[in-house]
Protein backbone atom coordinates (compact mmCIF):
# COMPACT_ATOMS: atom_id res chain seq x y z
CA UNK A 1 -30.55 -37.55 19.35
CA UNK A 2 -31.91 -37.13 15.67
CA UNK A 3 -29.59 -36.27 12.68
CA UNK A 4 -31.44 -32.82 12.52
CA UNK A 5 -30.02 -31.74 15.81
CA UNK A 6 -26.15 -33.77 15.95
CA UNK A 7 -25.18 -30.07 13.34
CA UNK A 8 -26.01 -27.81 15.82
CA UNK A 9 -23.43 -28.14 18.55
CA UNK A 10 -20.17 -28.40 16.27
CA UNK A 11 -21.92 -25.63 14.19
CA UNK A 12 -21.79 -23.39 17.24
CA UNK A 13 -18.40 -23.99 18.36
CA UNK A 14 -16.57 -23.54 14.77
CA UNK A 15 -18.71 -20.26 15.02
CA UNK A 16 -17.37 -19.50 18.44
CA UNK A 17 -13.93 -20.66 16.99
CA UNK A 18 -14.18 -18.03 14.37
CA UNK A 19 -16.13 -15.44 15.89
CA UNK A 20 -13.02 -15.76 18.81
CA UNK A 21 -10.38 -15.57 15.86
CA UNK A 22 -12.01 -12.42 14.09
CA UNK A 23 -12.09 -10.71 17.36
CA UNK A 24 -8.13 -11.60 18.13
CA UNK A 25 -7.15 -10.56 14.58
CA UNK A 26 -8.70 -6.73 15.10
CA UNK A 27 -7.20 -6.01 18.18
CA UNK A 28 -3.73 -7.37 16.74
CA UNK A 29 -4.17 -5.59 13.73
CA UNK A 30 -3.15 -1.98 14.87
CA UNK A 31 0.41 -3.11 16.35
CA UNK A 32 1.36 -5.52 13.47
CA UNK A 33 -0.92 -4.87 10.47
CA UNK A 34 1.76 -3.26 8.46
CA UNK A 35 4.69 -4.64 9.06
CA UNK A 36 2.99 -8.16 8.52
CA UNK A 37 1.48 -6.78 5.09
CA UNK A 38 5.18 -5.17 4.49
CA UNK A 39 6.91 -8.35 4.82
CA UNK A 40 4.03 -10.06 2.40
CA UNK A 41 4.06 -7.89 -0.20
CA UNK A 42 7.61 -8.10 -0.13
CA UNK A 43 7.55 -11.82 -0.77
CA UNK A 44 4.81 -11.17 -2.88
CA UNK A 45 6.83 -9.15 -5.60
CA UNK A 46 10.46 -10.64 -4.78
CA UNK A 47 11.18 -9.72 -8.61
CA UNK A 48 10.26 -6.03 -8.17
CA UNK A 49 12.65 -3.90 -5.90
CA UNK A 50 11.62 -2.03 -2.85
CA UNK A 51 12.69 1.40 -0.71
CA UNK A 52 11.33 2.30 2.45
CA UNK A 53 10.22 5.43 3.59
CA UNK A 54 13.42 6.67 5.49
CA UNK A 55 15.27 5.66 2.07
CA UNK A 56 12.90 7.54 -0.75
CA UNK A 57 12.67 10.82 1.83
CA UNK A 58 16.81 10.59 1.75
CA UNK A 59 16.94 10.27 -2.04
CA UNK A 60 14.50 12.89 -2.40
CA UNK A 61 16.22 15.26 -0.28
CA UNK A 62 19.62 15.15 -2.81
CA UNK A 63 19.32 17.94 -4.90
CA UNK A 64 22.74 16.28 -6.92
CA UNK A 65 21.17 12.92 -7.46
CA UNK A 66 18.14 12.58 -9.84
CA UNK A 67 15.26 12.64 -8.42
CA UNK A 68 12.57 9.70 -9.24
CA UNK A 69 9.20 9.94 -10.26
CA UNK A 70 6.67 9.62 -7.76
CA UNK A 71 3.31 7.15 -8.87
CA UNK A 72 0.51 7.57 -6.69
CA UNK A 73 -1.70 4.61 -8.03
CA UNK A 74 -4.74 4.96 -5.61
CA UNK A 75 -8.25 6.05 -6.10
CA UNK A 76 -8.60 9.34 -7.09
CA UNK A 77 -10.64 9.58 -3.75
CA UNK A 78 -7.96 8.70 -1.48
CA UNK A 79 -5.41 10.70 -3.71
CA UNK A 80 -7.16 14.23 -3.14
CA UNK A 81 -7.31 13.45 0.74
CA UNK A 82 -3.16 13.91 0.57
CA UNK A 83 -0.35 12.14 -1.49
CA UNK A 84 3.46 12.35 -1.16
CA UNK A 85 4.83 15.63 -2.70
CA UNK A 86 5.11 16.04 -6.11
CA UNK A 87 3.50 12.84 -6.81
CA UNK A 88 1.62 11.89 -9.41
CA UNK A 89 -1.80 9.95 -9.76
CA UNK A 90 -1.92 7.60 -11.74
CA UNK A 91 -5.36 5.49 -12.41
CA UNK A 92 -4.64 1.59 -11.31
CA UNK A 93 -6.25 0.62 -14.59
CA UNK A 94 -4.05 2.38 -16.56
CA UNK A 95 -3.65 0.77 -19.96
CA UNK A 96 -0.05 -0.41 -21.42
CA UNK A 97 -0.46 2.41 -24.02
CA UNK A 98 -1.44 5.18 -21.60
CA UNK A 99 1.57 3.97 -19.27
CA UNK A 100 4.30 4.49 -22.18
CA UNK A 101 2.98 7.86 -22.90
CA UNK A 102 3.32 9.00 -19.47
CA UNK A 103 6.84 7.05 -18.52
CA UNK A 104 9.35 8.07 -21.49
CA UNK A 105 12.45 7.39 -20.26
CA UNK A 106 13.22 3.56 -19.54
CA UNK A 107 15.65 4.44 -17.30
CA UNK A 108 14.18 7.03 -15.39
CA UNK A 109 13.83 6.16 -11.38
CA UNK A 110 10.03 5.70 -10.77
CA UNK A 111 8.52 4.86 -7.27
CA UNK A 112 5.39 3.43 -7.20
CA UNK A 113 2.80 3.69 -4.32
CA UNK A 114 -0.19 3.12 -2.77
CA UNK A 115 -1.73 2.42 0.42
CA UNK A 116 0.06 -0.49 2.06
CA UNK A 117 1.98 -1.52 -1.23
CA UNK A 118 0.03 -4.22 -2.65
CA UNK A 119 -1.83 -2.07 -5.83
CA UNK A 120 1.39 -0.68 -6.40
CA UNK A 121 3.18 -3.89 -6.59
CA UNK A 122 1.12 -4.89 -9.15
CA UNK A 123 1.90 -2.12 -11.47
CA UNK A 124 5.93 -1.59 -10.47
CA UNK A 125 5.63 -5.44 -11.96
CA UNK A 126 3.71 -4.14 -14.88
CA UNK A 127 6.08 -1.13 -15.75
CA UNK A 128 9.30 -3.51 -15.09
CA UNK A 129 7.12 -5.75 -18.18
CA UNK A 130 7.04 -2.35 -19.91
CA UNK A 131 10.77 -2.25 -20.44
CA UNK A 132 11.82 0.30 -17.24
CA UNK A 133 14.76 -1.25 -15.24
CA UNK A 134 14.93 1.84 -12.25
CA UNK A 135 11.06 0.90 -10.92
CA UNK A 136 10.59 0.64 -6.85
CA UNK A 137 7.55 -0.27 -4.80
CA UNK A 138 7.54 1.79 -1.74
CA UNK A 139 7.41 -0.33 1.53
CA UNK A 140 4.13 0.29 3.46
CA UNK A 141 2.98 2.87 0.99
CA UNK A 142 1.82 6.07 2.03
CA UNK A 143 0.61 4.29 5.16
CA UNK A 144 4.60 4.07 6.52
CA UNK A 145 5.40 7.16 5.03
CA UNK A 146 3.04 9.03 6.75
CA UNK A 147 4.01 7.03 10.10
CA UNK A 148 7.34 7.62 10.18
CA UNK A 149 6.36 11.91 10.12
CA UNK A 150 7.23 12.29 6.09
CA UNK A 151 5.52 15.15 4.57
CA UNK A 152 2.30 15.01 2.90
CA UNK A 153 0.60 17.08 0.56
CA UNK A 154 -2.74 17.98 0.18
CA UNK A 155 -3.18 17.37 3.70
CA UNK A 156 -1.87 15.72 6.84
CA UNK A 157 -4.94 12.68 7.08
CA UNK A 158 -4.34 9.85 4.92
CA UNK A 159 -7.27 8.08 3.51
CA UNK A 160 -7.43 4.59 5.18
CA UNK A 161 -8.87 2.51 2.06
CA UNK A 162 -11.01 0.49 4.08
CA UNK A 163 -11.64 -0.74 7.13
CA UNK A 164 -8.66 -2.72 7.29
CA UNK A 165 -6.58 0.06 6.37
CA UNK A 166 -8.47 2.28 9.73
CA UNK A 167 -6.52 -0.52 12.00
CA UNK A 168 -3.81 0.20 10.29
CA UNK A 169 -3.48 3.73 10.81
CA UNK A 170 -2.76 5.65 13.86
CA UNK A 171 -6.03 7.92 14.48
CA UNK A 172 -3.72 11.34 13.95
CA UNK A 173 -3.13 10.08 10.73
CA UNK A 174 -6.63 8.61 9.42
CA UNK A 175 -8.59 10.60 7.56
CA UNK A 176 -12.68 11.00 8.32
């Protein structure tokens, strides 16, 4: 057998191999896409704290306790689809400066979202560096909010981010 032709057969099975382990990662995504990427980002930003959805729509439903400020840090694209009430968008690449104009009060309770959690991660970690001690990254973002029946606003889709984020999503909730 020449040298040209010895590539060709372990070349097609690591392509089956992958091809096989692309295919079995899609149809697992669905079931255990977000509660996999929950439990990441979660280990991901051990030093920022964290509230689920069934928590934040409990705290936001106490009219005695003070309510935090909502931080929708998605596109502005996947904010108009819908966005938790009241929240605010906030632009990912939001400078230091333009941050501490916006948040005023270091102590004020601030939850930070996106889609899944990861963008909003990032920038709970960024305001913590800012000086704000009362900062939260919501668990599963606005993907387990809406999932667990929370209200939306704006509308009752959710934009799914990308295709990732469509296999994430039940199809009631994903937005065209």
């Amino acid at each position: 057998m020449s040298n040209k032709r010895k590539w060709k057969r372990p070349a097609l099975i690591a392509a089956g191999m992958v091809a096989v382990g692309a295919i079995g990662f899609w149809v697992w995504l669905p079931a255990n896409g977000l509660p996999t990427a929950q439990r990441f980002i979660r280990w991901q930003f051990e030093d920022v704290l964290h509230i689920n959805p069934t928590n934040l729509a409990e705290w936001l439903a106490h009219t005695n306790r003070t309510s935090p400020v909502l931080l929708d840090i998605r596109r502005e694209d996947e904010f108009s689809v819908s966005h938790l009430p009241n929240a605010e968008r906030v632009a990912p690449d939001a400078t230091d400066e333009e941050l501490k104009e916006f948040l005023t009060d270091s102590d004020q309770p601030i939850v930070v979202y996106c889609a899944v959690g990861y963008r909003s991660g990032k920038m709970a970690r960024r305001i913590q560096g800012l000086g704000h001690t009362n900062v939260y990254n919501l668990e599963g973002a606005i993907f387990a909010w809406a999932t667990e029946g929370n209200a939306l606003e704006g509308g009752d889709k959710v934009h799914p981010y990308s295709a990732f984020g469509r296999r994430m999503l039940a199809d009631k909730l994903e937005a065209d």
